[in-house]
Protein backbone atom coordinates (compact mmCIF):
# COMPACT_ATOMS: atom_id res chain seq x y z
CA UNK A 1 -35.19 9.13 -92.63
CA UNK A 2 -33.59 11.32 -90.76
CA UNK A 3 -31.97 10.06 -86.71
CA UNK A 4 -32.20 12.65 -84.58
CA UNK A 5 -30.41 10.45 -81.97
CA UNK A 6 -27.67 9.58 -84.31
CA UNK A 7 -27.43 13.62 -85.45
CA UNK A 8 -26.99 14.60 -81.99
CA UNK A 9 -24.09 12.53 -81.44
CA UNK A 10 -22.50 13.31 -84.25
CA UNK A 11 -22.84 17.05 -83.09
CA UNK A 12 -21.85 15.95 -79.80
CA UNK A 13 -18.47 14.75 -81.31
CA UNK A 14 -17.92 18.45 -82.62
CA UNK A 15 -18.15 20.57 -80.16
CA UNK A 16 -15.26 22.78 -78.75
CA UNK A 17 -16.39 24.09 -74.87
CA UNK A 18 -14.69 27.22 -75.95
CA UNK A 19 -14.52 27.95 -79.94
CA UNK A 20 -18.14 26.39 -80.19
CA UNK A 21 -20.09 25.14 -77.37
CA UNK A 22 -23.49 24.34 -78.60
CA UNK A 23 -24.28 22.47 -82.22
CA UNK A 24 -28.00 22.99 -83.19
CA UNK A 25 -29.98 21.94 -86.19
CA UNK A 26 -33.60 23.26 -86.34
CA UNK A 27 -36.37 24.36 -88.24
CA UNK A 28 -36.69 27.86 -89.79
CA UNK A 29 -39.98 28.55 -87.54
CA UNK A 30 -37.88 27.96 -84.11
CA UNK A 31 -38.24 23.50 -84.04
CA UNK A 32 -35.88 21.81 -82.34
CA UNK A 33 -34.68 18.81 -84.24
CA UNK A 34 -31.01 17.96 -82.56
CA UNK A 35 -28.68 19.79 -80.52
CA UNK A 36 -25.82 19.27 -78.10
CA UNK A 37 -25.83 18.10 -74.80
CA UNK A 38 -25.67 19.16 -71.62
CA UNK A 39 -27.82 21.96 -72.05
CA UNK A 40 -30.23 24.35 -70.29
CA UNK A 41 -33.54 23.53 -72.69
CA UNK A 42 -35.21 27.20 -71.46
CA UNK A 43 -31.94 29.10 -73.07
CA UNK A 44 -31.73 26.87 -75.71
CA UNK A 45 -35.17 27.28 -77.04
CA UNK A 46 -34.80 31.41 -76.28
CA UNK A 47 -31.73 30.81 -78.73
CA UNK A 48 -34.07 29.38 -80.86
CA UNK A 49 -36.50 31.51 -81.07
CA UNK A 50 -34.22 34.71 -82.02
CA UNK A 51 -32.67 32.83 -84.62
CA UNK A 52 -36.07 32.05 -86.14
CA UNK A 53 -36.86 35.55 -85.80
CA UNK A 54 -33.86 37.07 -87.15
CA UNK A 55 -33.85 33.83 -89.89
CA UNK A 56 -37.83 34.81 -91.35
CA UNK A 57 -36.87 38.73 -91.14
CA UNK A 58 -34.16 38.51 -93.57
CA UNK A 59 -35.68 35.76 -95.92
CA UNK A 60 -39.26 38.19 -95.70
CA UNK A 61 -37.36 41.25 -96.63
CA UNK A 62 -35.55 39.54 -99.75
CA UNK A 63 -39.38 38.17 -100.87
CA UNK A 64 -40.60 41.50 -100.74
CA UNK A 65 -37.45 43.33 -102.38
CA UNK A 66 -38.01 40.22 -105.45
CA UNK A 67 -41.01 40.74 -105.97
CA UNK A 68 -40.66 44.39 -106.29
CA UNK A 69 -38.18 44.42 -108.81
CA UNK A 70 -40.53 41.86 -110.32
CA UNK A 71 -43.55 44.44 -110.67
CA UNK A 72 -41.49 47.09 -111.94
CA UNK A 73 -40.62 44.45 -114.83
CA UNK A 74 -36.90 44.26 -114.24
CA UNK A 75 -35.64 40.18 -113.29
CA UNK A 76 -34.97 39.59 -109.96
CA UNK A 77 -32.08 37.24 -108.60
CA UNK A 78 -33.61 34.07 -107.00
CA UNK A 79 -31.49 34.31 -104.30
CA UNK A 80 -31.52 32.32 -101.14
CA UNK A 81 -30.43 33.31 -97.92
CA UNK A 82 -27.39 30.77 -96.76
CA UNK A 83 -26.35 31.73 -94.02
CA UNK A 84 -26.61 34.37 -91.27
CA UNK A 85 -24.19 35.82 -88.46
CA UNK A 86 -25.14 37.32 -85.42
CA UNK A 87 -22.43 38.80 -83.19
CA UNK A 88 -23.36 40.03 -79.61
CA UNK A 89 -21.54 40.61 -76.24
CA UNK A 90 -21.72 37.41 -75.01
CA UNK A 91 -21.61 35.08 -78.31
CA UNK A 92 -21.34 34.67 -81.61
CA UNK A 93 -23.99 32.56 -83.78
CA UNK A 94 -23.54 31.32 -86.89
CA UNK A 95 -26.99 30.07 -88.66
CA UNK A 96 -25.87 27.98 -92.27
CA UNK A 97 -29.00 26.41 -94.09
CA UNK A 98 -29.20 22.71 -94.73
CA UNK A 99 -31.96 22.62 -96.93
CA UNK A 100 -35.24 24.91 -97.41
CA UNK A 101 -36.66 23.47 -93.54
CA UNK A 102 -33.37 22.92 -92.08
CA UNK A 103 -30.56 25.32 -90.52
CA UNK A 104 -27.73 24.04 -88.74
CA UNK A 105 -26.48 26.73 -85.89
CA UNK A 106 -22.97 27.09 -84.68
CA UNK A 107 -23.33 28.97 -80.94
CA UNK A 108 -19.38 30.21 -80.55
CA UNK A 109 -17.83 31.74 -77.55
CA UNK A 110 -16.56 35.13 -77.57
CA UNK A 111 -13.45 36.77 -75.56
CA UNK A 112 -14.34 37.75 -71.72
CA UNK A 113 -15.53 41.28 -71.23
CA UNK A 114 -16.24 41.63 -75.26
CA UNK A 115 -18.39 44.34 -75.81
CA UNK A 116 -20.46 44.86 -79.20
CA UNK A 117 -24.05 46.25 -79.57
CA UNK A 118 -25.98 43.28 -81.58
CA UNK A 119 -25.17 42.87 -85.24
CA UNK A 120 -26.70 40.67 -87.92
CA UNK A 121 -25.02 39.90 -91.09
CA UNK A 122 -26.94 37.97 -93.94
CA UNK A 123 -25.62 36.22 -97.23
CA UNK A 124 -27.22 35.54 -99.76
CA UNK A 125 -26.90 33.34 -102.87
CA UNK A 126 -23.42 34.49 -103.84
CA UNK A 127 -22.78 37.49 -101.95
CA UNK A 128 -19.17 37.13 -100.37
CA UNK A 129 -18.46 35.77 -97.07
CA UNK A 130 -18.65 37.28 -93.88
CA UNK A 131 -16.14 37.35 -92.14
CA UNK A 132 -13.97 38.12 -95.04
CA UNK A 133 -11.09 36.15 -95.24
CA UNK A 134 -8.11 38.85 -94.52
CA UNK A 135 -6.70 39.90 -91.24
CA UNK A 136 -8.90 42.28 -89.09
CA UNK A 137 -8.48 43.34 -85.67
CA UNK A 138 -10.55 41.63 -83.36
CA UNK A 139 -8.65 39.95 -80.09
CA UNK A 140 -8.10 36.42 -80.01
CA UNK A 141 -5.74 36.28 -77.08
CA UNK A 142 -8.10 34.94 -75.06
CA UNK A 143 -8.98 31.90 -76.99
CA UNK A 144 -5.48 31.35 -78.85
CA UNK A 145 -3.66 28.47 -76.77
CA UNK A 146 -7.43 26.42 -77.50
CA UNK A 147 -7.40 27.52 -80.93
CA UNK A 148 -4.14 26.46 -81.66
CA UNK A 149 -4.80 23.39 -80.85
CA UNK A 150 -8.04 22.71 -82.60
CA UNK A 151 -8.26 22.54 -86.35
CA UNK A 152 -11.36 23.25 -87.34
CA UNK A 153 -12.28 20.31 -88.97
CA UNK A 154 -15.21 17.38 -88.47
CA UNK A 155 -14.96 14.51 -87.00
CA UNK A 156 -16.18 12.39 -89.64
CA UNK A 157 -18.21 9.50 -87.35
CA UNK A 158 -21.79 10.09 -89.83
CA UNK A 159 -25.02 9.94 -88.05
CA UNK A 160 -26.38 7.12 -90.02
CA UNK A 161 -24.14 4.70 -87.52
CA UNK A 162 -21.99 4.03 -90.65
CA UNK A 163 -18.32 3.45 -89.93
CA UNK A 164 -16.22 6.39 -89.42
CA UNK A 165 -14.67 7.78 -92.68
CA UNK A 166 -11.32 9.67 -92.73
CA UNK A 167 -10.61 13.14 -94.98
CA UNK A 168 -7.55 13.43 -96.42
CA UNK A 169 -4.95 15.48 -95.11
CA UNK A 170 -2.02 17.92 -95.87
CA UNK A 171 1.98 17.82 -95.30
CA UNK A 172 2.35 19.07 -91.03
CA UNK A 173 3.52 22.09 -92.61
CA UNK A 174 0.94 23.19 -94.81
CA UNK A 175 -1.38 22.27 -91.50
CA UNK A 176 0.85 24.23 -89.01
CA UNK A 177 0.43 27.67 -91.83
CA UNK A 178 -3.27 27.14 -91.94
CA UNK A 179 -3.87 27.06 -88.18
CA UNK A 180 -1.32 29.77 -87.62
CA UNK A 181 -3.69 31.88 -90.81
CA UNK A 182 -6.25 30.92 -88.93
CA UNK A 183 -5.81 32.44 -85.60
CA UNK A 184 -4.83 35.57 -87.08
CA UNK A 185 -7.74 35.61 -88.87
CA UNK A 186 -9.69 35.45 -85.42
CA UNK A 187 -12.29 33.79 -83.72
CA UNK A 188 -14.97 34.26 -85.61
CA UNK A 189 -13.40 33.45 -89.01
CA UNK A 190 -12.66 29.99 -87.50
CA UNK A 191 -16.13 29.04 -86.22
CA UNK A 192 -17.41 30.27 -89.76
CA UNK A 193 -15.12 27.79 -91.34
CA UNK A 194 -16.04 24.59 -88.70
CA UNK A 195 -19.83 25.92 -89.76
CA UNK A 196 -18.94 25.54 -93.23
CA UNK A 197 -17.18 21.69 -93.02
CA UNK A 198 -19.99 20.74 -90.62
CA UNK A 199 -22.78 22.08 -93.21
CA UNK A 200 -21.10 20.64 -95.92
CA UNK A 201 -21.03 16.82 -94.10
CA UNK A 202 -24.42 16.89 -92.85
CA UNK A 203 -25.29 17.74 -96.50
CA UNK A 204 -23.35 15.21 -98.49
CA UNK A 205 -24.88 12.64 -95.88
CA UNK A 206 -28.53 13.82 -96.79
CA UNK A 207 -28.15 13.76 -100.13
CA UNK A 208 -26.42 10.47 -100.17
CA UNK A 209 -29.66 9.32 -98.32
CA UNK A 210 -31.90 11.01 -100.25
CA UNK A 211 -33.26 12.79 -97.03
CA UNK A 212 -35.43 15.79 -97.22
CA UNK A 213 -37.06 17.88 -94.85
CA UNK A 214 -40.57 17.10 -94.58
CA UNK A 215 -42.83 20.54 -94.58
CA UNK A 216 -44.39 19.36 -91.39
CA UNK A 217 -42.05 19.67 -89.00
CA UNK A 218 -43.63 17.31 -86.02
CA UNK A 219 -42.94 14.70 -88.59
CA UNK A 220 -39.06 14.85 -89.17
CA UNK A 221 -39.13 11.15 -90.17
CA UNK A 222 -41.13 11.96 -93.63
C-alpha cells in the first residue's frame, strides 16, 4: 500500500529551497501521486505534463528503434529508460524511474541569469551517467556557500511512519573531500547524486513492502 501522505513528508524532509526545491513522484502519463509543499498546483501540473511528454517520447523512440533491429533479425537490448535530465534557463529536472508506473522528479535550481536553450538527456539501461562525473565548467558560485553546507544525502525518516534509521558515515575528512569534489563537480552533478540516494530509498522501502504500482493509476492503493 502505498501513503501518499506519509511519501510527501518524507519528500518534504528533503528538500533544499535552493539545490532542489520541489520533490515529485508521479506517473509516467503526467499523475500526480506526492509532491512537496508549498506549491503553486497550476505550475506544478505544467511541470508535469512536460515531463510526461518528454518521459513517453524517449521510451516511444527506444520501442520503435527495438523493434526495428528486431525485424531486421539482429537482438535488440531490452533496455529501459532510467532516468532523464532536462536542463533549461530557469531549472534543472532530474526524472529517475521508481518502477515501470512510477518516476520520482528532482526540480533543482539553477544560477541567476543562466542561460541555455532546452536540453534533454536520456539513459538508458547501462549507458553512463549524465552528468559525467569529472570536472566541467559550469558556475556554481552562486549556489556554493548552500552547497557547502548540504551533503547530499537523505534524511532517512521512511514514509511507512517507521522509526527513523541512520546510514553510516565516513571519517570528517573523507566527508569534507567529497563535498569539496562535489562542488567542483557543479550543481547539477550534486542534485543527480541526491536523485540517486533518494531513488534508491524510496526503492529499498517498496520492495521491502512489496509495493507495486498498480496499472490504474486512480487506484495508487492496489
Amino acid at each position: 500500500m502505498l501513503n501518499t501522505v506519509k511519501l510527501s513528508e518524507f519528500l518534504n524532509l528533503n528538500v533544499d529551497q535552493k539545490l532542489y526545491p520541489r520533490l515529485i513522484v508521479m506517473t509516467p502519463n503526467g499523475t500526480l501521486m506526492s509532491y512537496t509543499t508549498p506549491t503553486d498546483i497550476r505550475e506544478l501540473r505544467d511541470q508535469a505534463a512536460l515531463i510526461s511528454m518528454c518521459w513517453n517520447d524517449y521510451t516511444k523512440a527506444a520501442k520503435e528503434k527495438a523493434h526495428s533491429i528486431s525485424m531486421e533479425g539482429e537482438s535488440s537490448d531490452s533496455r529501459k529508460l532510467e532516468t532523464l535530465t532536462i536542463e533549461f534557463d530557469s531549472a534543472n529536472i532530474i526524472v529517475r524511474s521508481l518502477q515501470k508506473k512510477l518516476l520520482l522528479v528532482l526540480v533543482g535550481g539553477v544560477p541567476p541569469k543562466r542561460q541555455r536553450e532546452f536540453k534533454a538527456t536520456s539513459e538508458f539501461t547501462g549507458d553512463p551517467r549524465y552528468p559525467p562525473e569529472e570536472l566541467h565548467q559550469e558556475t556554481t558560485e552562486p549556489l556554493q556557500e548552500r552547497a557547502s553546507t548540504s551533503a547530499p544525502e537523505i534524511s532517512t525518516q521512511d514514509f511507512k511512519g517507521a522509526a527513523p534509521s541512520s546510514l553510516p558515515t565516513g571519517s570528517s575528512a573523507i566527508e569534507m573531500n567529497e563535498k569539496q569534489k562535489d562542488i567542483k563537480l557543479g550543481i547539477l552533478h550534486i542534485q543527480r547524486k541526491k536523485a540517486d540516494a533518494l531513488a534508491a530509498y524510496i526503492t529499498g522501502e517498496f520492495n521491502k513492502a512489496d509495493f507495486v504500482m498498480p496499472d490504474d493509476a486512480s487506484n495508487p492503493f492496489g
